[in-house]
PDB file of N, CA and C in Angstrom:
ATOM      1  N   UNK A   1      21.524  -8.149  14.678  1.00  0.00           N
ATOM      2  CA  UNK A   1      21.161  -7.554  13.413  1.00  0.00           C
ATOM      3  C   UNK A   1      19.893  -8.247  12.906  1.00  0.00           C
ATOM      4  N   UNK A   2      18.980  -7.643  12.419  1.00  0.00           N
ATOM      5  CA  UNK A   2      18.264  -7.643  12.011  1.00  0.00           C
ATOM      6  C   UNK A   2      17.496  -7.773  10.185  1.00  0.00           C
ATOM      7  N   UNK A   3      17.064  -8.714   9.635  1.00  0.00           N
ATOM      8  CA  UNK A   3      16.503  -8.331   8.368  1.00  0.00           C
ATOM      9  C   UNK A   3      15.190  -8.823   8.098  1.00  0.00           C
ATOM     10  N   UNK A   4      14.802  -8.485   7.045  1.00  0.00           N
ATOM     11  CA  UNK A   4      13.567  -9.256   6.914  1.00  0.00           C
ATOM     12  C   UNK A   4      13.958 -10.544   6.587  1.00  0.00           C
ATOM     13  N   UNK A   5      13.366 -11.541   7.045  1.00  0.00           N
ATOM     14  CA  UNK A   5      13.120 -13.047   6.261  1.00  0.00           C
ATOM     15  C   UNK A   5      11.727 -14.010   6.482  1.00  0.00           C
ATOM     16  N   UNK A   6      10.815 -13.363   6.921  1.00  0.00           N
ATOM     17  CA  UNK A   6       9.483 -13.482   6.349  1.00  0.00           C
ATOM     18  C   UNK A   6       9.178 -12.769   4.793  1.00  0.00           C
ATOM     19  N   UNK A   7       7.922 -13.636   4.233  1.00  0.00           N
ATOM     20  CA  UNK A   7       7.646 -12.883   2.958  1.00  0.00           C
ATOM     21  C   UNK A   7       5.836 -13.940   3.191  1.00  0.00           C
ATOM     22  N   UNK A   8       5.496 -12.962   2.104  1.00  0.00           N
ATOM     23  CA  UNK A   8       4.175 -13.092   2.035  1.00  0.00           C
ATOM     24  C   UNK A   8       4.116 -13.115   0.468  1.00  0.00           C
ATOM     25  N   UNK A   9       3.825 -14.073  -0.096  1.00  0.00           N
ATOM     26  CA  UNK A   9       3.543 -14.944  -1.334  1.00  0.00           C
ATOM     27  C   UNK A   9       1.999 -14.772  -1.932  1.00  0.00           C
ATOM     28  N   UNK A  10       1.744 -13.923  -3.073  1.00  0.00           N
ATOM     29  CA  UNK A  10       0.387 -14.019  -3.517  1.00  0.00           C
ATOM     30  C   UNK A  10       0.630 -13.885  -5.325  1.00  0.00           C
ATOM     31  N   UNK A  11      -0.693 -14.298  -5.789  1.00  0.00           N
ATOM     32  CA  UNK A  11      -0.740 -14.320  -6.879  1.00  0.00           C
ATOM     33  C   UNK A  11      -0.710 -12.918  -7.996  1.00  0.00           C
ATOM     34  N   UNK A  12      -0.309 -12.613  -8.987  1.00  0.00           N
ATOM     35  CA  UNK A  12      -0.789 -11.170  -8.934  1.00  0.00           C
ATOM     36  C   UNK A  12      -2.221 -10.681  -9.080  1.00  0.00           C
ATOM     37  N   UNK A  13      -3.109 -11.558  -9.047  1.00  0.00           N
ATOM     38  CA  UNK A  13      -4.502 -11.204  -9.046  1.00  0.00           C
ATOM     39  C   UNK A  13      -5.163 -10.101  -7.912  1.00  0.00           C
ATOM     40  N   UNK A  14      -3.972 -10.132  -6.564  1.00  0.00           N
ATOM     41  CA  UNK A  14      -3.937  -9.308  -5.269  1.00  0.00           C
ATOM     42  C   UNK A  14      -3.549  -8.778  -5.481  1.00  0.00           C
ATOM     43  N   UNK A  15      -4.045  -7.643  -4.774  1.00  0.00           N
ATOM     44  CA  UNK A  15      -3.783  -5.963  -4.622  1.00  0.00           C
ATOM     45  C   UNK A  15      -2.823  -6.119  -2.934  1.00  0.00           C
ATOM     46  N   UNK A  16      -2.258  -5.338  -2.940  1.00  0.00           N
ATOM     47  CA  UNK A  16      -2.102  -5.053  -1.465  1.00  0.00           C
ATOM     48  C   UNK A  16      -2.625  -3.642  -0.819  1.00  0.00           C
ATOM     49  N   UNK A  17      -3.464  -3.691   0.138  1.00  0.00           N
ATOM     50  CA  UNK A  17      -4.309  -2.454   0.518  1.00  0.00           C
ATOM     51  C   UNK A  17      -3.254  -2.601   2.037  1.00  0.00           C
ATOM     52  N   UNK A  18      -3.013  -3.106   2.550  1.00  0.00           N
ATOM     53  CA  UNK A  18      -2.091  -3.183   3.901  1.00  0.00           C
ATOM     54  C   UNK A  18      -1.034  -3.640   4.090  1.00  0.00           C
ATOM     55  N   UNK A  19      -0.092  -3.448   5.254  1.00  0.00           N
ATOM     56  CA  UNK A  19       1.209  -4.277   5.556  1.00  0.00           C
ATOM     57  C   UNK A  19       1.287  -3.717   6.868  1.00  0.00           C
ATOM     58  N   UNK A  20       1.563  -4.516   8.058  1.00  0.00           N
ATOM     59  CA  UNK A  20       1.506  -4.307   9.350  1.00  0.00           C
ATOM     60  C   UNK A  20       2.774  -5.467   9.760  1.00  0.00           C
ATOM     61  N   UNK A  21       3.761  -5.322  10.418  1.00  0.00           N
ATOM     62  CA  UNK A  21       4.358  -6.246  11.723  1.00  0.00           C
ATOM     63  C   UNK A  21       3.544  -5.965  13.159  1.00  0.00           C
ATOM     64  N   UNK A  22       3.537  -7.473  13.354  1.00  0.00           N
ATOM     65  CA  UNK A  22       2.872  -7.350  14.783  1.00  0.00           C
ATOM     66  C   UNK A  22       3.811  -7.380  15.974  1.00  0.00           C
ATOM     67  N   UNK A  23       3.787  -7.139  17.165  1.00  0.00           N
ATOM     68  CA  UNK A  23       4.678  -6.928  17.912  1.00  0.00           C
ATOM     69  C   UNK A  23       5.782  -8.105  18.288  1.00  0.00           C
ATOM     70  N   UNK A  24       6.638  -8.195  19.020  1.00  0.00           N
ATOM     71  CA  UNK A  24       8.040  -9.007  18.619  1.00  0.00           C
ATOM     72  C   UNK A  24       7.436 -10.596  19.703  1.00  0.00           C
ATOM     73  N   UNK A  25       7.420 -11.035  19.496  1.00  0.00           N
ATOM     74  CA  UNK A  25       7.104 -12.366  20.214  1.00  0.00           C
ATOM     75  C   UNK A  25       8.357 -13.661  20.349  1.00  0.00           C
ATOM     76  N   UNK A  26       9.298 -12.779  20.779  1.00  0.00           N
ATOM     77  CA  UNK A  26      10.198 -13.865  21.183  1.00  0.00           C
ATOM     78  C   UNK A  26      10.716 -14.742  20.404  1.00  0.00           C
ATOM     79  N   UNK A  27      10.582 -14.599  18.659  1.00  0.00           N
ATOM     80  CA  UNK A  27      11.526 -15.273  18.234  1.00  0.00           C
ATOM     81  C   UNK A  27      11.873 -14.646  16.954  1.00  0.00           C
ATOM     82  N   UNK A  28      12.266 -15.435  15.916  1.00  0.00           N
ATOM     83  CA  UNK A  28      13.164 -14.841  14.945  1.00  0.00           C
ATOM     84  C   UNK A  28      12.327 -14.358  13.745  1.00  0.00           C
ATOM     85  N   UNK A  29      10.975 -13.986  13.677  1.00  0.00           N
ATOM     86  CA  UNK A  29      10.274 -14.110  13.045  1.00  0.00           C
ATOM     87  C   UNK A  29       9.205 -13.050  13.655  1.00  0.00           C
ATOM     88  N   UNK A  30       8.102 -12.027  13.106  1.00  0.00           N
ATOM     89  CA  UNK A  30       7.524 -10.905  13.511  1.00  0.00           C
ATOM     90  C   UNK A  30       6.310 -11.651  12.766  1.00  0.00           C
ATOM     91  N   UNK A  31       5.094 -11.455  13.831  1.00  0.00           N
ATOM     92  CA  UNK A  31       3.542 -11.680  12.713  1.00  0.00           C
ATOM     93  C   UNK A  31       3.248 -10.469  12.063  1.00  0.00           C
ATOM     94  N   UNK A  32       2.907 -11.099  10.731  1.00  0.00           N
ATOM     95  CA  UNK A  32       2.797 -10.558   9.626  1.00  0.00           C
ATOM     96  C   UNK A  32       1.140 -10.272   9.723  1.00  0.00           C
ATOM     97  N   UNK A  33       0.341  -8.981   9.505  1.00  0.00           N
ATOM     98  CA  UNK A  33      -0.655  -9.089   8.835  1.00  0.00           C
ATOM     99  C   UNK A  33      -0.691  -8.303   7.239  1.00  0.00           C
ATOM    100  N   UNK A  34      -1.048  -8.697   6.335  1.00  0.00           N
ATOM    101  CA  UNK A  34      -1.439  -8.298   4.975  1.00  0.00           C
ATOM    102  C   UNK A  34      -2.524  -7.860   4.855  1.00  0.00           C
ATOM    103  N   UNK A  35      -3.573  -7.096   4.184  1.00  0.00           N
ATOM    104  CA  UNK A  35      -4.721  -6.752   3.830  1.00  0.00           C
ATOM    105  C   UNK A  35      -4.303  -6.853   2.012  1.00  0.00           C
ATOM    106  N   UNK A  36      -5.846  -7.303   1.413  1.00  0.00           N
ATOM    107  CA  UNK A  36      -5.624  -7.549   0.071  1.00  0.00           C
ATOM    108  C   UNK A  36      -6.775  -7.423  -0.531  1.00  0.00           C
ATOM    109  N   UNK A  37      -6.629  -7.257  -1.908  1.00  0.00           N
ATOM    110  CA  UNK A  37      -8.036  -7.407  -2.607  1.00  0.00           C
ATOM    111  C   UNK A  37      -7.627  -7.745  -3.592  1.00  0.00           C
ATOM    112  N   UNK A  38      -8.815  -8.842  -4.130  1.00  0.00           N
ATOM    113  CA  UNK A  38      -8.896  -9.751  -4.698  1.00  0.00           C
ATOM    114  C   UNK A  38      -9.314  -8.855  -5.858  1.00  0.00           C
ATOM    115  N   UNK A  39      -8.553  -8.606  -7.313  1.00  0.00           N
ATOM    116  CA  UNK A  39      -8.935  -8.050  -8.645  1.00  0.00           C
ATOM    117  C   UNK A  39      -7.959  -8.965  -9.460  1.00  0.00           C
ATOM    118  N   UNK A  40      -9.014  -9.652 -10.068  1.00  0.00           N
ATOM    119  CA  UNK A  40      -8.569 -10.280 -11.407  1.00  0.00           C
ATOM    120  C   UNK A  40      -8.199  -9.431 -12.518  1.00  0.00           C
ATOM    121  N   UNK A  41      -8.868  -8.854 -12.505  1.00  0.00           N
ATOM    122  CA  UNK A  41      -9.228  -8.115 -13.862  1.00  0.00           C
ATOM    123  C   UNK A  41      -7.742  -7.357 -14.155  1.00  0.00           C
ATOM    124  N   UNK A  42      -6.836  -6.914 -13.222  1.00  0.00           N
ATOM    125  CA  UNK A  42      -6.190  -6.144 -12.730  1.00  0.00           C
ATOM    126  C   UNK A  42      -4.719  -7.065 -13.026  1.00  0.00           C
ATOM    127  N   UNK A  43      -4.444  -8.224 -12.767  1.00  0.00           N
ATOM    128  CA  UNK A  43      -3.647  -9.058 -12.905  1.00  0.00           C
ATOM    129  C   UNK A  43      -2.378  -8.912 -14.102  1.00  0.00           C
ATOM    130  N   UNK A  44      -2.804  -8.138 -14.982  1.00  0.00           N
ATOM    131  CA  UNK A  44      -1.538  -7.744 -16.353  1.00  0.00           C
ATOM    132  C   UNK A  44      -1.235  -6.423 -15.807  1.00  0.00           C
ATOM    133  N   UNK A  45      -1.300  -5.722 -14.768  1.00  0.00           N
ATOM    134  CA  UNK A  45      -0.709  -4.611 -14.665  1.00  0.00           C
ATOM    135  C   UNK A  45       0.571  -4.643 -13.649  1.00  0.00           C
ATOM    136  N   UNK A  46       0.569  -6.340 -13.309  1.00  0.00           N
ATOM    137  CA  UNK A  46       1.707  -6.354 -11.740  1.00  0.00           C
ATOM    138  C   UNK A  46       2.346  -7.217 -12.314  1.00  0.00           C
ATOM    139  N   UNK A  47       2.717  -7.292 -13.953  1.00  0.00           N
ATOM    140  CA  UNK A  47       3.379  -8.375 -13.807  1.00  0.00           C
ATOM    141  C   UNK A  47       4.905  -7.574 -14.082  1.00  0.00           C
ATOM    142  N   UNK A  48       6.187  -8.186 -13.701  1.00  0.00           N
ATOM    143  CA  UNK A  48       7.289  -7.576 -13.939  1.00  0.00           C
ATOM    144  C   UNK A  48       7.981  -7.277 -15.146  1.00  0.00           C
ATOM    145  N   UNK A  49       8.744  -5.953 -14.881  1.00  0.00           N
ATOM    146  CA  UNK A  49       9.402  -5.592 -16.217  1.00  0.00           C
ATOM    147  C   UNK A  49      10.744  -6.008 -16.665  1.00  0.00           C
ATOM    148  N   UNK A  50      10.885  -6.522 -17.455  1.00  0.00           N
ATOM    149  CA  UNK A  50      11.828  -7.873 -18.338  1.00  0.00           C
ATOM    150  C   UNK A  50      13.174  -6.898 -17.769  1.00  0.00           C
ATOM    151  N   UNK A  51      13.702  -7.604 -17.283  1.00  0.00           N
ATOM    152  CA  UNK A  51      15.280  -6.994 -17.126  1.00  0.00           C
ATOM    153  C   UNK A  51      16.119  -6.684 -18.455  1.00  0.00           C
ATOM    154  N   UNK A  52      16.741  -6.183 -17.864  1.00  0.00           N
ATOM    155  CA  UNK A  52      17.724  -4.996 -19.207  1.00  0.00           C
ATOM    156  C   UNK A  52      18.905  -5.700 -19.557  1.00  0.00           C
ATOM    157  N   UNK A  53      19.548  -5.997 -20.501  1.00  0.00           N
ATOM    158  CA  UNK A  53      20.561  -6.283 -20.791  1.00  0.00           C
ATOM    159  C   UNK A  53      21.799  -6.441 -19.806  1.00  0.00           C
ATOM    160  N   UNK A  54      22.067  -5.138 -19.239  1.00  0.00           N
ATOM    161  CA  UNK A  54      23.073  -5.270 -18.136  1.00  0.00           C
ATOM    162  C   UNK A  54      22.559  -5.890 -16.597  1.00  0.00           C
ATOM    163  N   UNK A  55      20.948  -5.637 -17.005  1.00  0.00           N
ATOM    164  CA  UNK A  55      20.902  -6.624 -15.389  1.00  0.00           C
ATOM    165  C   UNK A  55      20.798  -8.200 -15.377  1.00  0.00           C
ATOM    166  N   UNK A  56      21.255  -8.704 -16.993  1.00  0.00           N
ATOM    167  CA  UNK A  56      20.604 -10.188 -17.185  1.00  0.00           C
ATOM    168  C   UNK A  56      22.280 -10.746 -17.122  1.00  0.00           C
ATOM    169  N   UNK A  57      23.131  -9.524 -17.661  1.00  0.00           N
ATOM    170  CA  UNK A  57      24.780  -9.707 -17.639  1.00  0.00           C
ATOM    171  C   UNK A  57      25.490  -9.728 -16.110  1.00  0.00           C
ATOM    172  N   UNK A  58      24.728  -8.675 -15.398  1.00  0.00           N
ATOM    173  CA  UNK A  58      25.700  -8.762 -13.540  1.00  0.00           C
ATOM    174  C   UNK A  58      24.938 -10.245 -13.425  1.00  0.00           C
ATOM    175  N   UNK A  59      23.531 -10.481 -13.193  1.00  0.00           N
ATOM    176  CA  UNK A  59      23.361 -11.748 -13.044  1.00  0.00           C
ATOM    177  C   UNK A  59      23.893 -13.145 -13.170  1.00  0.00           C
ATOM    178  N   UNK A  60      24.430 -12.956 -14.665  1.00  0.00           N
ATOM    179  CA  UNK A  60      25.185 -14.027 -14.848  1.00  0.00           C
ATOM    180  C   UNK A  60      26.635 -14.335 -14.374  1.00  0.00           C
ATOM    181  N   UNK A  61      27.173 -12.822 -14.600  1.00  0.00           N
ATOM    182  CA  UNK A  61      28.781 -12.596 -13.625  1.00  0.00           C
ATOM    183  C   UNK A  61      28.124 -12.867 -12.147  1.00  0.00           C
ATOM    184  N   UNK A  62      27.204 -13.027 -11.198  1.00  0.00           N
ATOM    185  CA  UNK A  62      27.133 -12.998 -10.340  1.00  0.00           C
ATOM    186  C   UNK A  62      26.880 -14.881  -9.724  1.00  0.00           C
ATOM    187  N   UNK A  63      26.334 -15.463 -10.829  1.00  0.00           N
ATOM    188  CA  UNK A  63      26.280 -16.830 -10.823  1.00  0.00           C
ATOM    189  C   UNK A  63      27.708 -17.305 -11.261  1.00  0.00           C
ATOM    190  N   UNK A  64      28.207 -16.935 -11.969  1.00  0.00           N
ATOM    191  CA  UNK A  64      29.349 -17.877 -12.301  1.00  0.00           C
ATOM    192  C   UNK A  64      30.384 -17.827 -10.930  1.00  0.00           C
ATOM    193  N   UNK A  65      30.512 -16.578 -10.712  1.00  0.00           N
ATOM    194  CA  UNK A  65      31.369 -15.858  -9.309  1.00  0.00           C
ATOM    195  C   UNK A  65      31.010 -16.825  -8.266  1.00  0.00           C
ATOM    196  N   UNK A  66      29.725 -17.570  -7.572  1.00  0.00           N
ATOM    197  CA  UNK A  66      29.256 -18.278  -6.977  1.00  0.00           C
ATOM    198  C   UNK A  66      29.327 -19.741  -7.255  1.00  0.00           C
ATOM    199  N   UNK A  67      29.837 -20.276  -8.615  1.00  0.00           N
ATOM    200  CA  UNK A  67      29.559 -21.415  -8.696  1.00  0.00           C
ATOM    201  C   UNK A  67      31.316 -22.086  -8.756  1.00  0.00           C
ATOM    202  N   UNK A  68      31.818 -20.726  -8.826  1.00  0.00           N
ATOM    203  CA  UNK A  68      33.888 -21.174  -8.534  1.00  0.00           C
ATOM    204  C   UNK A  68      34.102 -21.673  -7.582  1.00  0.00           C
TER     205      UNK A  68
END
C-alpha cells in the first residue's frame, strides 16, 4: 500500500505552476519535482481559512481520544 509521505514545504509567497513524481527508484520515497513562482505581492491570498466551530470541536474530541 501505498501513500503519500513526501511533502514539499514553501512559504506562501509561492505560487505553484507544477507538480510532477518522477519515476519509482527503488525506495520508499518518489522524486518530487515542483515548479513555482515567486509573488510576494500575492502572499494574503493563500493564507488559510480559520476553521469553523465544529472543526476546532472534532479536533479537540480527536486529541483527547488520543491522549487516553
Amino acid at each position: 500500500m501505498r501513500w503519500p509521505l513526501d511533502h514539499i514545504f514553501v512559504s506562501a509567497e509561492f505560487r505553484l505552476i507544477a507538480i510532477k513524481l518522477g519515476q519509482d527508484i527503488n525506495s520508499d520515497h518518489l522524486p518530487t519535482y515542483a515548479k513555482l513562482s515567486f509573488e510576494p505581492e500575492k502572499a494574503a491570498e493563500q493564507q488559510p481559512e480559520k476553521p469553523s466551530e465544529k472543526q476546532l470541536k472534532n479536533a479537540k474530541e480527536q486529541a483527547e481520544r488520543v491522549q487516553l
